[in-house]
Protein backbone atom coordinates (compact mmCIF):
# COMPACT_ATOMS: atom_id res chain seq x y z
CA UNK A 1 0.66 -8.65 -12.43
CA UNK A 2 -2.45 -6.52 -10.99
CA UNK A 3 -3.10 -6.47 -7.61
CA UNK A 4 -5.21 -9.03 -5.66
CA UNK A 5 -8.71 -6.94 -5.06
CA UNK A 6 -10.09 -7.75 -1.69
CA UNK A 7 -13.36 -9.82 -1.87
CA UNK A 8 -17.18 -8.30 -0.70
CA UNK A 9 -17.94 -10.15 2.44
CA UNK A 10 -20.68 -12.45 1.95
CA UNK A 11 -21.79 -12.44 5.44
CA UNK A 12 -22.25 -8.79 5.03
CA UNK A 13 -24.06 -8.68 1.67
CA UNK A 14 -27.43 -7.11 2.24
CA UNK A 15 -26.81 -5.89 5.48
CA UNK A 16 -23.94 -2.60 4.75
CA UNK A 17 -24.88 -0.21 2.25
CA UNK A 18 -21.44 1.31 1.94
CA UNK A 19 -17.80 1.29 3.89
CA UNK A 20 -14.93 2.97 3.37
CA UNK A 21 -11.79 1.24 4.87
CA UNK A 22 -8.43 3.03 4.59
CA UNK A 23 -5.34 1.53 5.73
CA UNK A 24 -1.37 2.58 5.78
CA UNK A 25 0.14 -0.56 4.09
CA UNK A 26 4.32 -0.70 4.79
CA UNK A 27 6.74 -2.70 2.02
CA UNK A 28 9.53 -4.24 3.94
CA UNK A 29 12.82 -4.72 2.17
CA UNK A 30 11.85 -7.62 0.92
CA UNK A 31 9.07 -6.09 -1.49
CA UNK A 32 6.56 -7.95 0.62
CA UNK A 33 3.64 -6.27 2.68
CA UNK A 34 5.05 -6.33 6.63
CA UNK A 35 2.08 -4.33 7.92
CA UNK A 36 -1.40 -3.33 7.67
CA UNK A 37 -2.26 -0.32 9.83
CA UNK A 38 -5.02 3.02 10.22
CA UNK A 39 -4.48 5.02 8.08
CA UNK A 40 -4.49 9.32 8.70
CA UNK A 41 -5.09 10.25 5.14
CA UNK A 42 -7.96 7.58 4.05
CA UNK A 43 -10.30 7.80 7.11
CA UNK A 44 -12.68 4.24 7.49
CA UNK A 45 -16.78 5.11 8.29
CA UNK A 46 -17.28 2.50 11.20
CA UNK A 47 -20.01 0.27 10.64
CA UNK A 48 -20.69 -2.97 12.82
CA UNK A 49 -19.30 -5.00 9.74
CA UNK A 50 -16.06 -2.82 10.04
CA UNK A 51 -13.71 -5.99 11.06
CA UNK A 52 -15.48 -7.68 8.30
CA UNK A 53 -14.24 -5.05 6.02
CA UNK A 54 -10.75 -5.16 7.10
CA UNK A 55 -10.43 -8.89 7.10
CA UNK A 56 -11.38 -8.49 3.60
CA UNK A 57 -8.42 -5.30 3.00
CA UNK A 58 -5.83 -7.41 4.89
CA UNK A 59 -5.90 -10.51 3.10
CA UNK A 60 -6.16 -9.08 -0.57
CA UNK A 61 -2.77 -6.93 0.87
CA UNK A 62 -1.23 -9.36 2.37
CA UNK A 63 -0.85 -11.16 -1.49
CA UNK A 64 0.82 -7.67 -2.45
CA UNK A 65 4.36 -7.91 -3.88
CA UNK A 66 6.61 -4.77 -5.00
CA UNK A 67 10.30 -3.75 -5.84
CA UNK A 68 11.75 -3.38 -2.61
CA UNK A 69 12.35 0.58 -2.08
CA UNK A 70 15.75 1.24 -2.40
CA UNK A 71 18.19 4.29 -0.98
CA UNK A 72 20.81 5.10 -3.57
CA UNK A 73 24.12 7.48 -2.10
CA UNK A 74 25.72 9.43 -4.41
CA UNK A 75 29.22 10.76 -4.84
CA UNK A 76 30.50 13.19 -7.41
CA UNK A 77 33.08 12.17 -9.38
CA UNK A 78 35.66 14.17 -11.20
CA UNK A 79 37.30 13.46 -13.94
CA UNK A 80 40.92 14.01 -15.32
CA UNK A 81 39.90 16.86 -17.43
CA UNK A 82 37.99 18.33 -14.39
CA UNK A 83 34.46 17.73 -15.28
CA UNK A 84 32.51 16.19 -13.01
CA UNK A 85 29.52 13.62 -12.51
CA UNK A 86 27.33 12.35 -9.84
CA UNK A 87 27.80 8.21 -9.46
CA UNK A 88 26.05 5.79 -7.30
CA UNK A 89 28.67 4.77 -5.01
CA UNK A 90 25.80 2.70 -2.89
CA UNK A 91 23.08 1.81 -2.03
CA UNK A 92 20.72 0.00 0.34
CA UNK A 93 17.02 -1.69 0.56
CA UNK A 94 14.37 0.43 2.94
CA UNK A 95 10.92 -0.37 4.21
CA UNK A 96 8.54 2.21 2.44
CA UNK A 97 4.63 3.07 3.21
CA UNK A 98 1.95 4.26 1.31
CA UNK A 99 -1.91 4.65 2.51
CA UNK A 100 -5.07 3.09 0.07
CA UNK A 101 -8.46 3.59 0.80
CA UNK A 102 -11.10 0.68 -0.27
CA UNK A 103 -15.06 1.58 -0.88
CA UNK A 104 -16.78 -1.59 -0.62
CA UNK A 105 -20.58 -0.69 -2.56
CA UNK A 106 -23.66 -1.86 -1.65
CA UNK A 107 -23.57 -3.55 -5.56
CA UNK A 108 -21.01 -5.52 -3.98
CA UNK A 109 -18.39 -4.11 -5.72
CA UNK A 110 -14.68 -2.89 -4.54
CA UNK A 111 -13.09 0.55 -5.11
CA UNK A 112 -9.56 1.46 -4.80
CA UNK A 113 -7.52 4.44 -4.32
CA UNK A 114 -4.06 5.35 -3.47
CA UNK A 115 -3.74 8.81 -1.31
CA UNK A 116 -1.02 11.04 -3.12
């Protein structure tokens, strides 16, 4: 399923040219989006729209769904004839983040990019 895109503002169309709006989304362990924060890899330009913007960022996000991130602890296991093999002997769901930047054009398009 692709992503929900967030939508141009219409109050702004005609009056931005271009914004950038980065943001640091976090996963909780439930594969759903728990936060949308500033980002220090994807810098946003401030504009006077830029809560307009990110408005438009949150609630695309907030319709994000992943697989939970997951921890997995390993052991190493031998075996009778002394060879031995690394087995999952747990694991456990984690909160993850990752940081996306959004160029909204003055077309009225929406760009996205994930910081690596």
């Amino acid at each position: 399923m692709p992503l929900a895109t967030p939508v141009y503002p219409k109050a702004v169309i005609g009056h931005a040219d271009k914004a950038i709006v980065g943001v640091r989304i976090t996963v909780g362990t439930d594969g759903r989006v728990s936060d949308v924060g500033p980002s220090l890899l994807c810098i946003s330009l401030p504009s006077p729209f830029s809560a307009d913007f990110q408005k438009a960022v949150e609630a695309a996000v907030a319709q994000w769904r992943f697989h939970p991130g997951e921890v997995r602890h390993v052991k190493l296991v031998t075996e009778p004839d002394g060879t031995n093999y690394p087995r999952v002997a747990s694991s456990e769901k984690v909160e993850w983040r990752f940081d996306v930047s959004f160029t909204f054009t003055s077309s009225g398009n929406v760009l996205s990019g994930f910081s690596r």
